[in-house]
N, C-alpha and C. Protein backbone atom coordinates (compact mmCIF):
# COMPACT_ATOMS: atom_id res chain seq x y z
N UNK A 1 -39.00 54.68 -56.20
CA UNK A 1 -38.15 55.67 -56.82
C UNK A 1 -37.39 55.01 -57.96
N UNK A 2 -37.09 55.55 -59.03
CA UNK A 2 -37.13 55.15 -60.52
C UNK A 2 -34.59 54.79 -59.53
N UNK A 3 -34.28 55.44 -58.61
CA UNK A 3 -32.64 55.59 -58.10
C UNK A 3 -32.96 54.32 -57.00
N UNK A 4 -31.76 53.57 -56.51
CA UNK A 4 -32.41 53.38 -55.01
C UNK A 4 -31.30 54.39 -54.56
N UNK A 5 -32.33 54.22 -53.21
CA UNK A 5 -31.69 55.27 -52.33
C UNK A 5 -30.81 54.77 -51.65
N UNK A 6 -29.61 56.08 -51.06
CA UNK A 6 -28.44 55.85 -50.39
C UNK A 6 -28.85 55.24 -48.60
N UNK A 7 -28.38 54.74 -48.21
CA UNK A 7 -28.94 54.45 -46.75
C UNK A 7 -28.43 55.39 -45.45
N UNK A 8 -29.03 56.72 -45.96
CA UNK A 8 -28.34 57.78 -44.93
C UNK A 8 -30.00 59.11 -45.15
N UNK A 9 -29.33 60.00 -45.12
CA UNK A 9 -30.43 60.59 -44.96
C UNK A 9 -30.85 61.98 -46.42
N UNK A 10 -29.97 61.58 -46.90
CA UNK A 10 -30.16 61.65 -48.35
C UNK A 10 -30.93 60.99 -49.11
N UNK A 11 -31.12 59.40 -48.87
CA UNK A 11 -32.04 58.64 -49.23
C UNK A 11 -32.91 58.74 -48.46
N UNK A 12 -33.30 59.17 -48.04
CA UNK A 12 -34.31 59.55 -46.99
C UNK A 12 -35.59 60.85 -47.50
N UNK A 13 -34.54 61.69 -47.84
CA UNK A 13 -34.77 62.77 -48.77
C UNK A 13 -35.39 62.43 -50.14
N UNK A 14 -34.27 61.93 -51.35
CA UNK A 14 -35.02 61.21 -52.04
C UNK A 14 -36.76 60.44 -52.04
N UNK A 15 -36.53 59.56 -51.14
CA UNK A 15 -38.00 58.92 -51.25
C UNK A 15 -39.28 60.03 -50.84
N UNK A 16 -38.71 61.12 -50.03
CA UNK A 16 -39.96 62.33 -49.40
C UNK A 16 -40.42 62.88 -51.17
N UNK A 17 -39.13 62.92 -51.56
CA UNK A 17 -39.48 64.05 -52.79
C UNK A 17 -40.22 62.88 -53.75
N UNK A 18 -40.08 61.74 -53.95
CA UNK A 18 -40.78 60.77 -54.65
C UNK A 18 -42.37 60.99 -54.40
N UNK A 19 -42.24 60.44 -52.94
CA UNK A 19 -43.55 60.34 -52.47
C UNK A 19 -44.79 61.86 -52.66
N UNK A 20 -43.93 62.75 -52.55
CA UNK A 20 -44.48 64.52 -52.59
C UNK A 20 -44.85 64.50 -53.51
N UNK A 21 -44.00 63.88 -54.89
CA UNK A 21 -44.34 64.22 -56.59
C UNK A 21 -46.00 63.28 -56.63
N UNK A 22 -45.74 62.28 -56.13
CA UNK A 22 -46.70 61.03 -56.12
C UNK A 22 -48.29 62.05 -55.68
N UNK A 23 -47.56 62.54 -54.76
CA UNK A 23 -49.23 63.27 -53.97
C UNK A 23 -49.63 64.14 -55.00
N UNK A 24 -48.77 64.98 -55.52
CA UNK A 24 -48.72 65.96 -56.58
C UNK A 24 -49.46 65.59 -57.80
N UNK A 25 -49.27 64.48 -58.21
CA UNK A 25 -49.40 63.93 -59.32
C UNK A 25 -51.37 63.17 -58.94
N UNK A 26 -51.63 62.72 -57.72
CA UNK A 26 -52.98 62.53 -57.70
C UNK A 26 -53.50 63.27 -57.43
N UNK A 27 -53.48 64.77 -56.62
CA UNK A 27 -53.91 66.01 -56.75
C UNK A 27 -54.66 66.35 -57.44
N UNK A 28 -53.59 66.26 -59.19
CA UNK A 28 -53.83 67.31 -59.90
C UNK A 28 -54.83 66.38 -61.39
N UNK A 29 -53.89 64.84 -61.61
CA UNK A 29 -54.57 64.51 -62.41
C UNK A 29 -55.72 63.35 -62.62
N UNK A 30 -55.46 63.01 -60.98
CA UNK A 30 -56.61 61.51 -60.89
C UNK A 30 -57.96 61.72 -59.97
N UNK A 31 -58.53 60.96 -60.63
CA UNK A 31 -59.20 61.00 -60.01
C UNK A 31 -59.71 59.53 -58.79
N UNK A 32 -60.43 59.85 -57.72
CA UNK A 32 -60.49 59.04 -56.81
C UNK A 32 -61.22 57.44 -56.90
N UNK A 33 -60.32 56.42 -56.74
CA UNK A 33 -61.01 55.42 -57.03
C UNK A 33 -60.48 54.68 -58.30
N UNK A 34 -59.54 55.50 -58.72
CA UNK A 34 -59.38 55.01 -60.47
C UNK A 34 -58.25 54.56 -60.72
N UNK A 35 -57.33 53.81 -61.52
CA UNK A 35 -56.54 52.70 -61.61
C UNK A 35 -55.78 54.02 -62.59
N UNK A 36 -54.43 53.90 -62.51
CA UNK A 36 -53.40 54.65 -63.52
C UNK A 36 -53.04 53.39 -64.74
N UNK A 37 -52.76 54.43 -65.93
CA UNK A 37 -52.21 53.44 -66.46
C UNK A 37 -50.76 52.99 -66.87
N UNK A 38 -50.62 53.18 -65.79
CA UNK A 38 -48.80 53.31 -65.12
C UNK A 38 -48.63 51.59 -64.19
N UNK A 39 -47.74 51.42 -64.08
CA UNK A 39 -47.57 49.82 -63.60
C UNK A 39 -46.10 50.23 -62.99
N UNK A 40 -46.50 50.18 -61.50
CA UNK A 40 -45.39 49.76 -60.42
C UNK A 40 -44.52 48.57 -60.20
N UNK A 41 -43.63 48.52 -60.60
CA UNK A 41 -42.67 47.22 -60.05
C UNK A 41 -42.49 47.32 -59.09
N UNK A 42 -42.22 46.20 -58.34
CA UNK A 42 -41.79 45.70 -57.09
C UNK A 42 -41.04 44.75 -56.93
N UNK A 43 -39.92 44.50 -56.14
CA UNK A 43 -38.91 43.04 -56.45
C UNK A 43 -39.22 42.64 -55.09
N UNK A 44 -39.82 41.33 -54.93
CA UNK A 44 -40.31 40.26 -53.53
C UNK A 44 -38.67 40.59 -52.64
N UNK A 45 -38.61 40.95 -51.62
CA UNK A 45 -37.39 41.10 -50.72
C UNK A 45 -36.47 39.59 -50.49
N UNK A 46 -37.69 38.56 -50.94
CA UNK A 46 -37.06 37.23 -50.44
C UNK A 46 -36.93 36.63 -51.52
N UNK A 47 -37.47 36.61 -52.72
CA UNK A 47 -37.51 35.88 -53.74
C UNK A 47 -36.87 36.23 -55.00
N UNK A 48 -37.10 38.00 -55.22
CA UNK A 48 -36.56 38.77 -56.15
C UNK A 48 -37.47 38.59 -57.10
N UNK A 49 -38.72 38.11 -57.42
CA UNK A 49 -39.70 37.94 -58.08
C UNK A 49 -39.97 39.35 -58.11
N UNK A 50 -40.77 39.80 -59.69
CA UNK A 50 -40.78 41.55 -59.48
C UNK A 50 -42.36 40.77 -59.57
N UNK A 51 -42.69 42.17 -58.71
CA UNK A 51 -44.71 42.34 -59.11
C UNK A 51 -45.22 43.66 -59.44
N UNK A 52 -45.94 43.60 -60.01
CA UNK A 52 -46.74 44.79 -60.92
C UNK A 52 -47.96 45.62 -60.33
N UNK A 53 -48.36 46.37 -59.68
CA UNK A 53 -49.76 47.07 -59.28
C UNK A 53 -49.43 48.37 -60.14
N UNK A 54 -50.85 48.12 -60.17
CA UNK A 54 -51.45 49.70 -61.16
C UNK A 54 -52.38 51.09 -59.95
N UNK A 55 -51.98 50.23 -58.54
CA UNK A 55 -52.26 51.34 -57.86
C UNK A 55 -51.36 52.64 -56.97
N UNK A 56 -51.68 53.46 -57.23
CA UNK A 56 -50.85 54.85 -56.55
C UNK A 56 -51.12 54.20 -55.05
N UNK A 57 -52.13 54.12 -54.50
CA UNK A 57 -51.88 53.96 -52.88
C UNK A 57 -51.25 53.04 -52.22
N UNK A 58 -50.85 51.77 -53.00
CA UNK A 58 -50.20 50.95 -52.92
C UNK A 58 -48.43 51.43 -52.45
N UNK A 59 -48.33 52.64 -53.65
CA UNK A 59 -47.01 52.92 -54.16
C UNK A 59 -46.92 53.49 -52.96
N UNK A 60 -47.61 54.74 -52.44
CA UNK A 60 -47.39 55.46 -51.68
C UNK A 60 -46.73 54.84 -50.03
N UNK A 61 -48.01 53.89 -50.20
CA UNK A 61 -47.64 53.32 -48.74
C UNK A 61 -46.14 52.69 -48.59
N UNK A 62 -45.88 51.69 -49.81
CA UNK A 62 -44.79 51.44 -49.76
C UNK A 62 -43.35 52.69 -49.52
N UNK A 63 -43.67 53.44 -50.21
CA UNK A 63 -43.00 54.32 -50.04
C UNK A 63 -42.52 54.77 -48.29
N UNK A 64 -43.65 55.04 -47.54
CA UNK A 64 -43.87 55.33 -46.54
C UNK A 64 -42.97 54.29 -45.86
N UNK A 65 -43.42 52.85 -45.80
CA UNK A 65 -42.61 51.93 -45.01
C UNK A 65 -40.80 51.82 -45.46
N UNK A 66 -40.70 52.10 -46.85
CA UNK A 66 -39.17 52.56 -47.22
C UNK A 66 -38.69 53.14 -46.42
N UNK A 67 -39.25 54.26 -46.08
CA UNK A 67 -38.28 55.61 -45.50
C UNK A 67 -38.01 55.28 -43.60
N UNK A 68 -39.68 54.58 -43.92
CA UNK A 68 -39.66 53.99 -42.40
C UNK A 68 -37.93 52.88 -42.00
N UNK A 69 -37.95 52.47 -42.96
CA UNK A 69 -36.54 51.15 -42.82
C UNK A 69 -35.10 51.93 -42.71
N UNK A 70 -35.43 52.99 -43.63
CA UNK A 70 -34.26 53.87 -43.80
C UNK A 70 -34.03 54.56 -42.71
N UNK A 71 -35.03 55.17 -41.93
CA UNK A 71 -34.59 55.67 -40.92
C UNK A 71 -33.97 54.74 -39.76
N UNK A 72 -35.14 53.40 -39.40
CA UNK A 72 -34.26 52.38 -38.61
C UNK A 72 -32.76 51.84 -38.97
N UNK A 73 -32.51 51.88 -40.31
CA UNK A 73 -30.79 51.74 -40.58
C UNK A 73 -30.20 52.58 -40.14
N UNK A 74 -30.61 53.94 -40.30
CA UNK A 74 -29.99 55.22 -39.76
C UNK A 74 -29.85 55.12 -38.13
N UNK A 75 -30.49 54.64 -37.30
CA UNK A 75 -30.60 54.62 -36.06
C UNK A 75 -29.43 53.71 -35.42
N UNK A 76 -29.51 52.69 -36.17
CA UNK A 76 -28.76 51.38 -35.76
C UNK A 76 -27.09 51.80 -36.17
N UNK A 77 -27.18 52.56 -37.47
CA UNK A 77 -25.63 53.02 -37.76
C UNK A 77 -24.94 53.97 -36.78
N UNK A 78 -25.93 54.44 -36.10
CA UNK A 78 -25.40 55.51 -35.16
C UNK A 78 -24.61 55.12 -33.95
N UNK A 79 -23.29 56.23 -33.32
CA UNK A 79 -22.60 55.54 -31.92
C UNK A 79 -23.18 55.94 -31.05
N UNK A 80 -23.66 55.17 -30.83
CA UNK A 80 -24.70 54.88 -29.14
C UNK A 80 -23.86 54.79 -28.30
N UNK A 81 -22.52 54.92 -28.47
CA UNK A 81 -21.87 54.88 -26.88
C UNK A 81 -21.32 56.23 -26.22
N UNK A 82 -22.00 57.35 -27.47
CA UNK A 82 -21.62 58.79 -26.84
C UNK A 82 -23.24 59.15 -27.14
N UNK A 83 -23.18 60.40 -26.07
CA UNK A 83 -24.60 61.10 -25.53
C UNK A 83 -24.94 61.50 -27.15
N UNK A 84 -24.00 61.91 -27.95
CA UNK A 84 -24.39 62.80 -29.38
C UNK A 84 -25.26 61.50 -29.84
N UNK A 85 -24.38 60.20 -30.35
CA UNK A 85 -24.97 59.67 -31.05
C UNK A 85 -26.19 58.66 -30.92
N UNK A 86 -26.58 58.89 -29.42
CA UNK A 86 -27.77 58.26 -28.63
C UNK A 86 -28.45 59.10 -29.21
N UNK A 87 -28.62 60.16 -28.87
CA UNK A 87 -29.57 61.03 -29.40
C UNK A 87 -30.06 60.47 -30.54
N UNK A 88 -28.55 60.74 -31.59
CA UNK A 88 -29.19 61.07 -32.87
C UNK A 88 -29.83 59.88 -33.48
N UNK A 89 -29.58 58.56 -32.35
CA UNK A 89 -30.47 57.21 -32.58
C UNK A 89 -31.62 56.92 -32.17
N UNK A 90 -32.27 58.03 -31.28
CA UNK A 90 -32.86 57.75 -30.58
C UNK A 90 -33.90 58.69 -31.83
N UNK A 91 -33.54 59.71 -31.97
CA UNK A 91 -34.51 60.70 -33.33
C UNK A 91 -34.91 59.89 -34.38
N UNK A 92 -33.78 59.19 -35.22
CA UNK A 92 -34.34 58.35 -36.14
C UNK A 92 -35.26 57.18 -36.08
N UNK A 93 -34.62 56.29 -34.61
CA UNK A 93 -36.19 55.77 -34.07
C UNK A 93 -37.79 56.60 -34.09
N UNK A 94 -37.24 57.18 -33.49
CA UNK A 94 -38.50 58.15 -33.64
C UNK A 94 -38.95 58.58 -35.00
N UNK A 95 -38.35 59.31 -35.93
CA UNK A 95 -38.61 59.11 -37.23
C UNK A 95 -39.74 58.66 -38.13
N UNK A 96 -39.04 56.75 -37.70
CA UNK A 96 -39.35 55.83 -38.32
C UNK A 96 -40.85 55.44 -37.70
N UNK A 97 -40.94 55.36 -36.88
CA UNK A 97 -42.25 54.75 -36.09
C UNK A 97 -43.31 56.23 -36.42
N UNK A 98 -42.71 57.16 -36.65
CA UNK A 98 -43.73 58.32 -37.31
C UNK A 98 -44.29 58.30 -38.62
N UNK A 99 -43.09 57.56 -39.64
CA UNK A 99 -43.82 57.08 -40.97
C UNK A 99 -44.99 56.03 -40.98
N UNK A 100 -44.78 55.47 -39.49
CA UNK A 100 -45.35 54.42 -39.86
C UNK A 100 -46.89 54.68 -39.12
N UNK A 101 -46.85 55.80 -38.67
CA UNK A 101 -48.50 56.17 -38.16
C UNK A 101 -49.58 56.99 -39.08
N UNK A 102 -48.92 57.28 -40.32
CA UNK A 102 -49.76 57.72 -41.32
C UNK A 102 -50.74 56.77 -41.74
């Protein structure tokens, strides 16, 4: 996503609508197999080194494991010491391990 996202569920939102445009966008104008001539950055999490791919499925997936993290922050921020906020930690677990079965 060109923003980063907030670490709640707004950013959460954000990256769906990224990822939706993304699907949108190979839908309508690519075709299968074929390189964009668009160039993805990426900053190494450990190094801060940026890297470059010219592939959409790349992007996508990443995308996917984003939202996946976002939801596990969401889980962990939650008060687990009342029934409400077990729950609502226990959903975003769930969530997250759902992005990650696509």
């Amino acid at each position: 996503a060109a923003r980063t996202p907030s670490r709640n569920d707004l950013g959460v939102e954000l990256l769906i609508s990224y990822y939706n445009q993304l699907n949108l966008l190979e839908s309508r104008f690519l075709q299968p197999n074929r390189h964009l001539g668009v160039f993805f950055t990426w900053y190494d999490s450990f190094t801060g080194v940026p890297v470059c791919q010219q592939h959409l499925s790349l992007e996508k997936a990443s995308i996917l494991f984003n939202i996946a993290g976002l939801y596990t922050q969401i889980g962990t921020r939650s008060d687990r010491k009342t029934q409400a906020g077990l729950d609502s930690s226990i959903d975003a677990f769930q969530k997250a391990a759902g992005q990650n079965s696509h």
